[in-house]
PDB file of N, CA and C in Angstrom:
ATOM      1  N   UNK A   1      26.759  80.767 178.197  1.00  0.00           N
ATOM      2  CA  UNK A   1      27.279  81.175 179.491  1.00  0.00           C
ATOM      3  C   UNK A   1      28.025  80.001 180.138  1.00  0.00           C
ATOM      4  N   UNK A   2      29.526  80.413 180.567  1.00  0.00           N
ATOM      5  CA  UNK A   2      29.771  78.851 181.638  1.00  0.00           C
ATOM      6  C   UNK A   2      29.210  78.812 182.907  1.00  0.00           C
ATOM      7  N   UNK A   3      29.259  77.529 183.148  1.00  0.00           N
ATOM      8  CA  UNK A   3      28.650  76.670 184.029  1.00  0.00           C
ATOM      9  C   UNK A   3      27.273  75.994 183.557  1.00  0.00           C
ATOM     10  N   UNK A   4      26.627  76.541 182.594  1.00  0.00           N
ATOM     11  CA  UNK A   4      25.622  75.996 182.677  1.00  0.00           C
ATOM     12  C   UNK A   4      25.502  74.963 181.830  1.00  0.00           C
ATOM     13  N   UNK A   5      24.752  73.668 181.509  1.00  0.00           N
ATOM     14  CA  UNK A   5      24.916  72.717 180.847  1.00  0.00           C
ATOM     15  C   UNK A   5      24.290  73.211 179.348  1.00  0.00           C
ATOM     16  N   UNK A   6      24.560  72.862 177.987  1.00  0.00           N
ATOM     17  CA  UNK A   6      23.969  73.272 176.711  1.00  0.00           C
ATOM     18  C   UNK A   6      24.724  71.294 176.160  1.00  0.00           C
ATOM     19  N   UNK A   7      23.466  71.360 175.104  1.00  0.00           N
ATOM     20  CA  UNK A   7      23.949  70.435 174.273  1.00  0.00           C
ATOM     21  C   UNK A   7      24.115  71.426 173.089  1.00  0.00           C
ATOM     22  N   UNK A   8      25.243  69.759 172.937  1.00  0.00           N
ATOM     23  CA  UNK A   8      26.174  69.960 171.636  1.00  0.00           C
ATOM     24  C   UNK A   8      25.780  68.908 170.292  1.00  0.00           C
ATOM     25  N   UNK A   9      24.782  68.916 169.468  1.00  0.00           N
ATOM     26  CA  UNK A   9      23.990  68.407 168.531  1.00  0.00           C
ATOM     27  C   UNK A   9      24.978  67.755 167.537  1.00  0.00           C
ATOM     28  N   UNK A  10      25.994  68.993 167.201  1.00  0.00           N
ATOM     29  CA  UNK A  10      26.958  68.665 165.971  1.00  0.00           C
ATOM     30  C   UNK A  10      27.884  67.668 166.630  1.00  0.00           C
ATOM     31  N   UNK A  11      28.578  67.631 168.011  1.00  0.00           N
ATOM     32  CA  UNK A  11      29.471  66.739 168.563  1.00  0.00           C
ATOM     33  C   UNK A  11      28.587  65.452 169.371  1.00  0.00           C
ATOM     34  N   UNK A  12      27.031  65.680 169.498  1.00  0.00           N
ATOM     35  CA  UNK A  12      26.155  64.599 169.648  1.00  0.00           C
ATOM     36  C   UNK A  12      26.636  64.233 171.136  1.00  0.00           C
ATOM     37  N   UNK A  13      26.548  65.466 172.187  1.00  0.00           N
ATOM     38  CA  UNK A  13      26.645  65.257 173.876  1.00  0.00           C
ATOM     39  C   UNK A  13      26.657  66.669 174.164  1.00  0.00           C
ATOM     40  N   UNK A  14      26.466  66.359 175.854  1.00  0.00           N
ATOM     41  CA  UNK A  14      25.531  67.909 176.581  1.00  0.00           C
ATOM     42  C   UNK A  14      27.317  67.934 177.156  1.00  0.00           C
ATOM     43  N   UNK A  15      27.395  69.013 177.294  1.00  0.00           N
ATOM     44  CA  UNK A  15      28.164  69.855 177.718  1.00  0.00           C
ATOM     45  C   UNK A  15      28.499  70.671 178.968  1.00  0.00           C
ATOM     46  N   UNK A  16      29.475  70.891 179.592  1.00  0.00           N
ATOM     47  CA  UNK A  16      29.623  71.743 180.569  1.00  0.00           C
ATOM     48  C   UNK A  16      30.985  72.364 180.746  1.00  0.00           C
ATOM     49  N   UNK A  17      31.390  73.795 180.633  1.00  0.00           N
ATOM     50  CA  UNK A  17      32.537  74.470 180.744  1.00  0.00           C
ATOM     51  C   UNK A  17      32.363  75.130 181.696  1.00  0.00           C
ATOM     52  N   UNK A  18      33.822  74.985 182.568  1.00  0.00           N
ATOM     53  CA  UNK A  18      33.710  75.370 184.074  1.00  0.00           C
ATOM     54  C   UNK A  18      34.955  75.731 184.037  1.00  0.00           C
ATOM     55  N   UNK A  19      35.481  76.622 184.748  1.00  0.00           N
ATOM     56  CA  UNK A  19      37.337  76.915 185.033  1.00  0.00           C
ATOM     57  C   UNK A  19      37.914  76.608 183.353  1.00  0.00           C
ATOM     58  N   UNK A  20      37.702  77.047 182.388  1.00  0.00           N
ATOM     59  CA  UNK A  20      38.564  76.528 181.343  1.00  0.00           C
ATOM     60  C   UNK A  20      38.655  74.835 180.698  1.00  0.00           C
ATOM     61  N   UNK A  21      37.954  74.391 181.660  1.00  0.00           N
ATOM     62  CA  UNK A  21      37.707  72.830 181.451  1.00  0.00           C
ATOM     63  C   UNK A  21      36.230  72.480 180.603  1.00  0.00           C
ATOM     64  N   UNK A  22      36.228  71.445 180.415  1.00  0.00           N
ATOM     65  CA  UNK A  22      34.805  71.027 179.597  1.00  0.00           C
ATOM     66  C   UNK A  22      34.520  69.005 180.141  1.00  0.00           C
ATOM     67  N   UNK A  23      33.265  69.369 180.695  1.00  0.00           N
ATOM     68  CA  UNK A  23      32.673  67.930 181.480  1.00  0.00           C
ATOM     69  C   UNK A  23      31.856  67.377 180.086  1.00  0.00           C
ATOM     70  N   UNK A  24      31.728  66.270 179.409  1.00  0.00           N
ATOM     71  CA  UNK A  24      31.023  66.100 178.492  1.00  0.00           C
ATOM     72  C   UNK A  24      29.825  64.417 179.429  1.00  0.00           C
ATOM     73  N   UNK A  25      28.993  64.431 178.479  1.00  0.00           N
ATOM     74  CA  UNK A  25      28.046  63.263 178.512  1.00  0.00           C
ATOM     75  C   UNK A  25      27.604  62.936 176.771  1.00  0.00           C
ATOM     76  N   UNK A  26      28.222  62.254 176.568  1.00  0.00           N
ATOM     77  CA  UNK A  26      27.753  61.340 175.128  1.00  0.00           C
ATOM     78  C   UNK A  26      26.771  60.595 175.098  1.00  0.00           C
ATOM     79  N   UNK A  27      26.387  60.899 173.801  1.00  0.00           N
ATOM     80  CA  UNK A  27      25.102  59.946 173.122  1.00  0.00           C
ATOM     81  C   UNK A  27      25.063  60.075 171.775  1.00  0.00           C
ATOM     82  N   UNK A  28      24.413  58.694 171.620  1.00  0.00           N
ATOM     83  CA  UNK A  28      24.166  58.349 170.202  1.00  0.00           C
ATOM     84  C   UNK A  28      22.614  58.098 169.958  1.00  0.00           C
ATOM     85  N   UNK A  29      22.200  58.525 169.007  1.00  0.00           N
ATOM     86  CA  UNK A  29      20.609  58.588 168.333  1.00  0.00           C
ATOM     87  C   UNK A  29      20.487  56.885 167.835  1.00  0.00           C
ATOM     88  N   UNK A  30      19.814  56.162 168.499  1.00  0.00           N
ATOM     89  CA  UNK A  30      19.691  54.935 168.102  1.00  0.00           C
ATOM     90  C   UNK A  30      18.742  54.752 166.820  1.00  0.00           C
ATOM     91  N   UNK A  31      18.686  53.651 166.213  1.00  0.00           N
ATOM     92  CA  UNK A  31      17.917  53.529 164.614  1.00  0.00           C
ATOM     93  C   UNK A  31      16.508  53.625 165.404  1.00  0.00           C
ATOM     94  N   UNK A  32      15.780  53.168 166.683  1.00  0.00           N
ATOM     95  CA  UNK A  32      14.693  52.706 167.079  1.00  0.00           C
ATOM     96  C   UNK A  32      13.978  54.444 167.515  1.00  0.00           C
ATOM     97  N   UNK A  33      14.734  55.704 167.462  1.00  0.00           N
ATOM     98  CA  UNK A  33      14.806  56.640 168.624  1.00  0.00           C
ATOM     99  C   UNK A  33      14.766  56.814 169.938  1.00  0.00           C
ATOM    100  N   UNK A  34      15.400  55.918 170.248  1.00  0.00           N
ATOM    101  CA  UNK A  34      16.051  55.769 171.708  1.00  0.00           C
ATOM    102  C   UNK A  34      17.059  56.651 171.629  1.00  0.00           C
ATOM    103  N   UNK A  35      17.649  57.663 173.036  1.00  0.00           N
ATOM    104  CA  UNK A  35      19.171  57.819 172.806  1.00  0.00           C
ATOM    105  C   UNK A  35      20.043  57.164 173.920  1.00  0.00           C
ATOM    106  N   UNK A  36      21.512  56.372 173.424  1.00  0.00           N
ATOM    107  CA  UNK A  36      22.082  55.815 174.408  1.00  0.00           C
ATOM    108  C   UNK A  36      22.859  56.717 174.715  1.00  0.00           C
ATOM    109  N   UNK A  37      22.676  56.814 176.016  1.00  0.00           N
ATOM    110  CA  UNK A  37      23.720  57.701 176.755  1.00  0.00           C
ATOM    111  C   UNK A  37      25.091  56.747 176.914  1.00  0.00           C
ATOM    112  N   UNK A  38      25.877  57.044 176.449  1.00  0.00           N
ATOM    113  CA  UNK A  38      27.080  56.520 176.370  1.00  0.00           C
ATOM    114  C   UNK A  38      28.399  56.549 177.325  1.00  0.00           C
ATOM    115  N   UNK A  39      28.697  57.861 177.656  1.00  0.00           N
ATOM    116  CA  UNK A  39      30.199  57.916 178.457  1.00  0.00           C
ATOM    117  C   UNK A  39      29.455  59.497 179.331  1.00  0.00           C
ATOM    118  N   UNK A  40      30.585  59.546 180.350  1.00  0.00           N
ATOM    119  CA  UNK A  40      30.487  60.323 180.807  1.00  0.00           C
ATOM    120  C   UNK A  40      31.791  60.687 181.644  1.00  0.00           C
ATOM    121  N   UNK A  41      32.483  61.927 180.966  1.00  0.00           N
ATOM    122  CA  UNK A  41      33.328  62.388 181.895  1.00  0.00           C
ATOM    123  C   UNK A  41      33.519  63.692 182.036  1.00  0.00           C
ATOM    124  N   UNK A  42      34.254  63.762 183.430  1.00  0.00           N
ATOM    125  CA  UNK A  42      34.369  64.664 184.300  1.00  0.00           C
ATOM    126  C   UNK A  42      36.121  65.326 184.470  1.00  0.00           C
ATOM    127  N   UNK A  43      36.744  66.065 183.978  1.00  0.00           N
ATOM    128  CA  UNK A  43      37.939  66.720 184.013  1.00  0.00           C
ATOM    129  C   UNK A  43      38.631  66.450 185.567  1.00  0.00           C
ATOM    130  N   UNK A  44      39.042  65.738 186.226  1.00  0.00           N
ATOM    131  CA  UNK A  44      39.887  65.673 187.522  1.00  0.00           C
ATOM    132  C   UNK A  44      39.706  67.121 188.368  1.00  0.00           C
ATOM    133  N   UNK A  45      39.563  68.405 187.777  1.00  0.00           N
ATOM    134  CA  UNK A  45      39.631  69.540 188.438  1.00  0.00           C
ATOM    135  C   UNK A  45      38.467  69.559 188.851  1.00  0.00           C
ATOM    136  N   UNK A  46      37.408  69.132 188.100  1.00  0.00           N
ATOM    137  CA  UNK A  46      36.122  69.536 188.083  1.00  0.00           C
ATOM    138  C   UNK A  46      35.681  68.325 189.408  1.00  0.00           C
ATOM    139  N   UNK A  47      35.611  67.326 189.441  1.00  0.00           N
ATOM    140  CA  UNK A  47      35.412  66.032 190.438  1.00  0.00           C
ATOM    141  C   UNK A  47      35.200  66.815 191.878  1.00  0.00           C
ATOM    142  N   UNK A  48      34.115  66.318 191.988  1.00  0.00           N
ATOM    143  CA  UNK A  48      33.569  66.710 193.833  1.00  0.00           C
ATOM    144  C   UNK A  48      32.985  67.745 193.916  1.00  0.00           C
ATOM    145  N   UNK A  49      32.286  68.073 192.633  1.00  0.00           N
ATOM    146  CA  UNK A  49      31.465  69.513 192.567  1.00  0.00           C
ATOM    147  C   UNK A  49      30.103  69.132 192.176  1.00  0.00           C
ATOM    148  N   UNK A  50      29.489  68.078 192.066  1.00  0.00           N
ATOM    149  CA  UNK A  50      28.252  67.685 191.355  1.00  0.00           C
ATOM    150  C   UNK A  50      28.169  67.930 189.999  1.00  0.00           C
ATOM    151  N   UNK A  51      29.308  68.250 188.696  1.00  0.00           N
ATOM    152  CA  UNK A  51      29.239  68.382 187.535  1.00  0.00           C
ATOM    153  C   UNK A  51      28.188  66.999 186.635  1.00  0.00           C
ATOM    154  N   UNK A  52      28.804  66.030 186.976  1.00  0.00           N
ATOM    155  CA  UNK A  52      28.453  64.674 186.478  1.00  0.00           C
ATOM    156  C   UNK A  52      26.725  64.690 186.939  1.00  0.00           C
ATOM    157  N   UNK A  53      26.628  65.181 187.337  1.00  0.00           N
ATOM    158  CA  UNK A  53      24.675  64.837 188.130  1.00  0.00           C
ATOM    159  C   UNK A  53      24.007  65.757 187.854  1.00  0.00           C
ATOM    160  N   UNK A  54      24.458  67.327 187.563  1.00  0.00           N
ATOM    161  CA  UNK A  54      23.687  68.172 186.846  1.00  0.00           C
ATOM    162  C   UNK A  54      24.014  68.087 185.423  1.00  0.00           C
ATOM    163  N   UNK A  55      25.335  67.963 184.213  1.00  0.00           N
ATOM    164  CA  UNK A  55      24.969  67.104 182.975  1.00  0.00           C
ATOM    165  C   UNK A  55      23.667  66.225 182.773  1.00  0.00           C
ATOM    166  N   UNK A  56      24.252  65.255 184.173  1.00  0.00           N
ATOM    167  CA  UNK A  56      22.891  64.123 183.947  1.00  0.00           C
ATOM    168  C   UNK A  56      21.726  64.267 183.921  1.00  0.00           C
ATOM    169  N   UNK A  57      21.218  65.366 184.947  1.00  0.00           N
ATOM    170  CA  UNK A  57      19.757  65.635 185.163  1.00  0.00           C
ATOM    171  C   UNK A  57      19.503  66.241 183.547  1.00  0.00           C
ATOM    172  N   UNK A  58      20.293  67.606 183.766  1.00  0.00           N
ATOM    173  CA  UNK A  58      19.856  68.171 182.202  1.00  0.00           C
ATOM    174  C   UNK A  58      19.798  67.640 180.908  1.00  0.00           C
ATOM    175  N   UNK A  59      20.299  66.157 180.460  1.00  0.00           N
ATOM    176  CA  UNK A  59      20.380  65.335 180.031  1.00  0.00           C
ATOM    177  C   UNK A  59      19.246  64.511 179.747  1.00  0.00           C
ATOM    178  N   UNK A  60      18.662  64.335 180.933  1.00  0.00           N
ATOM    179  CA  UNK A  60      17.616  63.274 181.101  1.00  0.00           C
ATOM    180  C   UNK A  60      16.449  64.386 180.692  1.00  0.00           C
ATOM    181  N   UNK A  61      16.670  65.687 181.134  1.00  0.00           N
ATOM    182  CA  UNK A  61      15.489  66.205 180.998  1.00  0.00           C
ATOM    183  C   UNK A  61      15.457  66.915 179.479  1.00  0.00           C
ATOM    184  N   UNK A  62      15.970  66.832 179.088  1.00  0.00           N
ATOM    185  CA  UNK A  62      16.027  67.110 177.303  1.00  0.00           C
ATOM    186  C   UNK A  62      15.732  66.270 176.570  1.00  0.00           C
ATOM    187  N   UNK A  63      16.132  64.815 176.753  1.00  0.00           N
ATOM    188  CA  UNK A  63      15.207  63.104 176.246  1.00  0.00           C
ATOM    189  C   UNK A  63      13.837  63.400 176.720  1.00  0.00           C
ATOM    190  N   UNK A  64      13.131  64.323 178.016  1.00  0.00           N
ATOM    191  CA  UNK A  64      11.935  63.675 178.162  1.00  0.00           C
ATOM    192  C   UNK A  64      11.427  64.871 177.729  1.00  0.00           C
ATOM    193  N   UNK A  65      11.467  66.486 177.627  1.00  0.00           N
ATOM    194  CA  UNK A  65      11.428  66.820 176.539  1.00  0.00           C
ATOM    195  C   UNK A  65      11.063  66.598 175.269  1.00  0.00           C
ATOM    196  N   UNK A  66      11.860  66.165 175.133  1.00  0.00           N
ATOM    197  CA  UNK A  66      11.353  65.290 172.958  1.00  0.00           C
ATOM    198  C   UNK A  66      11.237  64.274 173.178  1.00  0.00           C
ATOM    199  N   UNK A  67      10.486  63.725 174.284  1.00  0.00           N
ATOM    200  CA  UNK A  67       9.572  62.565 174.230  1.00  0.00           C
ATOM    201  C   UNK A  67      10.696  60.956 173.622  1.00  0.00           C
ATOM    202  N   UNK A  68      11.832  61.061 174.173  1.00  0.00           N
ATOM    203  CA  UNK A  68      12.195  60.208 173.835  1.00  0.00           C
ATOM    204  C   UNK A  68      12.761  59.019 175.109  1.00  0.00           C
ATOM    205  N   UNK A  69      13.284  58.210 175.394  1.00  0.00           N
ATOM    206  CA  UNK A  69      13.764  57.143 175.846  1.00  0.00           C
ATOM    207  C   UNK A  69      15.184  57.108 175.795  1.00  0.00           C
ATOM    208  N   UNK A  70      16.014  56.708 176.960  1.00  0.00           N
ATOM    209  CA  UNK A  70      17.603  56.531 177.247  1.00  0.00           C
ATOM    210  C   UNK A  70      17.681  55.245 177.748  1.00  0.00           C
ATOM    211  N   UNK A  71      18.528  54.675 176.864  1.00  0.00           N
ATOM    212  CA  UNK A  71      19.523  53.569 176.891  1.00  0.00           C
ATOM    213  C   UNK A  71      20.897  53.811 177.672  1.00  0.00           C
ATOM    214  N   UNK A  72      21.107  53.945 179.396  1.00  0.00           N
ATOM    215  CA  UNK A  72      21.859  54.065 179.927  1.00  0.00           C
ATOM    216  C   UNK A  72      23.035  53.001 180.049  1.00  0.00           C
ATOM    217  N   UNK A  73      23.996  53.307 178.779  1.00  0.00           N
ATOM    218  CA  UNK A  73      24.931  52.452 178.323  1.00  0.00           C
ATOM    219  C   UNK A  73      26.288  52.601 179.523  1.00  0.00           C
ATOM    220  N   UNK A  74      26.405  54.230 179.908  1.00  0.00           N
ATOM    221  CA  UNK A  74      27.917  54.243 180.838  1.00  0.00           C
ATOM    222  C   UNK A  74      26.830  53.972 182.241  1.00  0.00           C
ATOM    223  N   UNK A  75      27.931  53.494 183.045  1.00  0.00           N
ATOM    224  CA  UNK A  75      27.576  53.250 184.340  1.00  0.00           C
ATOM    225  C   UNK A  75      27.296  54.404 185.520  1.00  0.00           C
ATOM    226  N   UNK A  76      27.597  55.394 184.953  1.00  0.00           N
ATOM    227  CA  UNK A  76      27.640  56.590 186.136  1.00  0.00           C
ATOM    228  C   UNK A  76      25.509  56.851 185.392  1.00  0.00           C
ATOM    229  N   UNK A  77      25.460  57.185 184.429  1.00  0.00           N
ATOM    230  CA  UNK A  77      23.869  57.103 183.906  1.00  0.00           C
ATOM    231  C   UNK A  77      22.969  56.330 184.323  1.00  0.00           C
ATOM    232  N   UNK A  78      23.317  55.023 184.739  1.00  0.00           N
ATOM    233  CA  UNK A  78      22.700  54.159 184.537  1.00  0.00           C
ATOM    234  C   UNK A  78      22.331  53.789 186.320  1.00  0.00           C
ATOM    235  N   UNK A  79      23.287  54.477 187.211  1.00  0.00           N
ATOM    236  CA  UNK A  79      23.424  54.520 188.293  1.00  0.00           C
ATOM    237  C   UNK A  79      22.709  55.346 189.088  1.00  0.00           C
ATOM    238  N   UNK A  80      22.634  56.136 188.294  1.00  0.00           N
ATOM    239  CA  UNK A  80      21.941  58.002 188.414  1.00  0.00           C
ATOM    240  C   UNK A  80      20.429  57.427 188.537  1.00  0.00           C
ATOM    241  N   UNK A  81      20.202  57.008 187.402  1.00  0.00           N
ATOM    242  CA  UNK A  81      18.763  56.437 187.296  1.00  0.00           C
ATOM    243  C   UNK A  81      17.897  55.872 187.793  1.00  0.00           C
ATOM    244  N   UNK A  82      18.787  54.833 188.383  1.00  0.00           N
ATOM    245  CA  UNK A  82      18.282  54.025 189.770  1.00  0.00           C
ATOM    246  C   UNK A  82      18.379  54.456 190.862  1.00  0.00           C
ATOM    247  N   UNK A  83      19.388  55.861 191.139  1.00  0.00           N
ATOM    248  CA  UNK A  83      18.998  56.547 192.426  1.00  0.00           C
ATOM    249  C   UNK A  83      17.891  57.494 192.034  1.00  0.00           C
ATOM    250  N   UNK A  84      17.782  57.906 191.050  1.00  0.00           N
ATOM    251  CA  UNK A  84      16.835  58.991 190.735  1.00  0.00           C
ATOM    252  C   UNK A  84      15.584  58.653 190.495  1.00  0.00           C
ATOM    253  N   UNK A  85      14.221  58.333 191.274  1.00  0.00           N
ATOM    254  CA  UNK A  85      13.037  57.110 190.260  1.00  0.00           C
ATOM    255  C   UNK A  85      12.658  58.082 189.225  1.00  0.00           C
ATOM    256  N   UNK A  86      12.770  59.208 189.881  1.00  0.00           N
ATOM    257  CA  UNK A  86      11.565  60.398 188.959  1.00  0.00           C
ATOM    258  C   UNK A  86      12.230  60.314 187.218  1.00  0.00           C
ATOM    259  N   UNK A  87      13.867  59.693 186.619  1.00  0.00           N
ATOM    260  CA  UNK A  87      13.467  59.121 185.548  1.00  0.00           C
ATOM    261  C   UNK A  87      13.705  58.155 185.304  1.00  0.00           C
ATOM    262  N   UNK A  88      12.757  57.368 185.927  1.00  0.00           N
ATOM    263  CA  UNK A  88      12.340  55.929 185.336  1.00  0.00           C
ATOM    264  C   UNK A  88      11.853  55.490 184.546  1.00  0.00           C
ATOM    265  N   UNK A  89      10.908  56.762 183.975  1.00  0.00           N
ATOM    266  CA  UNK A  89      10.097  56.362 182.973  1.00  0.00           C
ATOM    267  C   UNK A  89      11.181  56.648 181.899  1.00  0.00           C
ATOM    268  N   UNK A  90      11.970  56.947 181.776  1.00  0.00           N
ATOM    269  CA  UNK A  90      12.623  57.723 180.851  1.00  0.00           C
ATOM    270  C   UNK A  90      13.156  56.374 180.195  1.00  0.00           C
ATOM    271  N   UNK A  91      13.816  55.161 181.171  1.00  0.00           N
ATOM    272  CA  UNK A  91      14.384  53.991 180.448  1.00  0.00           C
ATOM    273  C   UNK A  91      13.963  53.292 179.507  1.00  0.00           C
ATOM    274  N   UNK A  92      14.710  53.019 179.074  1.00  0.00           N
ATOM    275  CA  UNK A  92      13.985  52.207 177.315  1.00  0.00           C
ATOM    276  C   UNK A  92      13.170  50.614 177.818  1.00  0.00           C
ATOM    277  N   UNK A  93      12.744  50.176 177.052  1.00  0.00           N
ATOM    278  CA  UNK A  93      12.174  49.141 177.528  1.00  0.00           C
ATOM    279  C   UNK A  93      11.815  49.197 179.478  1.00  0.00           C
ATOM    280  N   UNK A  94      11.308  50.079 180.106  1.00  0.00           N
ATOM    281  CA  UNK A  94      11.202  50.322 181.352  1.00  0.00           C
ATOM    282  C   UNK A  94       9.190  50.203 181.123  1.00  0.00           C
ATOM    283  N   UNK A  95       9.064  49.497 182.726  1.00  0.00           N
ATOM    284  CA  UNK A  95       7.773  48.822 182.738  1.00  0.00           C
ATOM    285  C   UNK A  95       6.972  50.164 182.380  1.00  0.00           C
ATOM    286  N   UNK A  96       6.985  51.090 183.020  1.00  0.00           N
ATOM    287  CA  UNK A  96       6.417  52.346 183.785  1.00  0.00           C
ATOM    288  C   UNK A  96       5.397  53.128 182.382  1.00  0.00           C
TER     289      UNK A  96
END
């Protein structure tokens, strides 16, 4: 269905199609099973709608899900995180 976020396993990032456009969030499966969240972008049309922060949430909540850990490599992730505490635990090497 669009709008709603789905990952994409074979292209290895969560997804979002909105108006004909597509918002992506990348990651890579680290050797340790960490995943680094990598890039994150947002189509210019799409910008000023909260696309980038619901990817992210649904994102974060699919790592904690399968019990795994994010390496918030792009800066919009990594930003998210520190406004967000509730996943803190989620960070790799994170005290919590």
């Amino acid at each position: 269905m669009e709008n709603e976020p789905k990952k994409n396993e074979l292209m290895k990032r969560f997804e979002m199609h909105i108006d004909g456009k597509t918002a992506v969030l990348d990651y890579v499966e680290q050797d340790d099973g960490d995943l680094a969240f990598t890039h994150t972008f947002v189509p210019p049309e799409l910008r000023g709608r909260n696309v980038a922060a619901i990817l992210t949430r649904f994102a974060l909540e699919d790592a904690r899900r399968q019990g795994k850990k994010v390496v918030p490599q792009c800066s919009y992730v990594a930003t998210f995180m520190e406004r967000n505490g509730e996943y803190a635990d989620l960070r790799a090497n994170s005290p919590f």
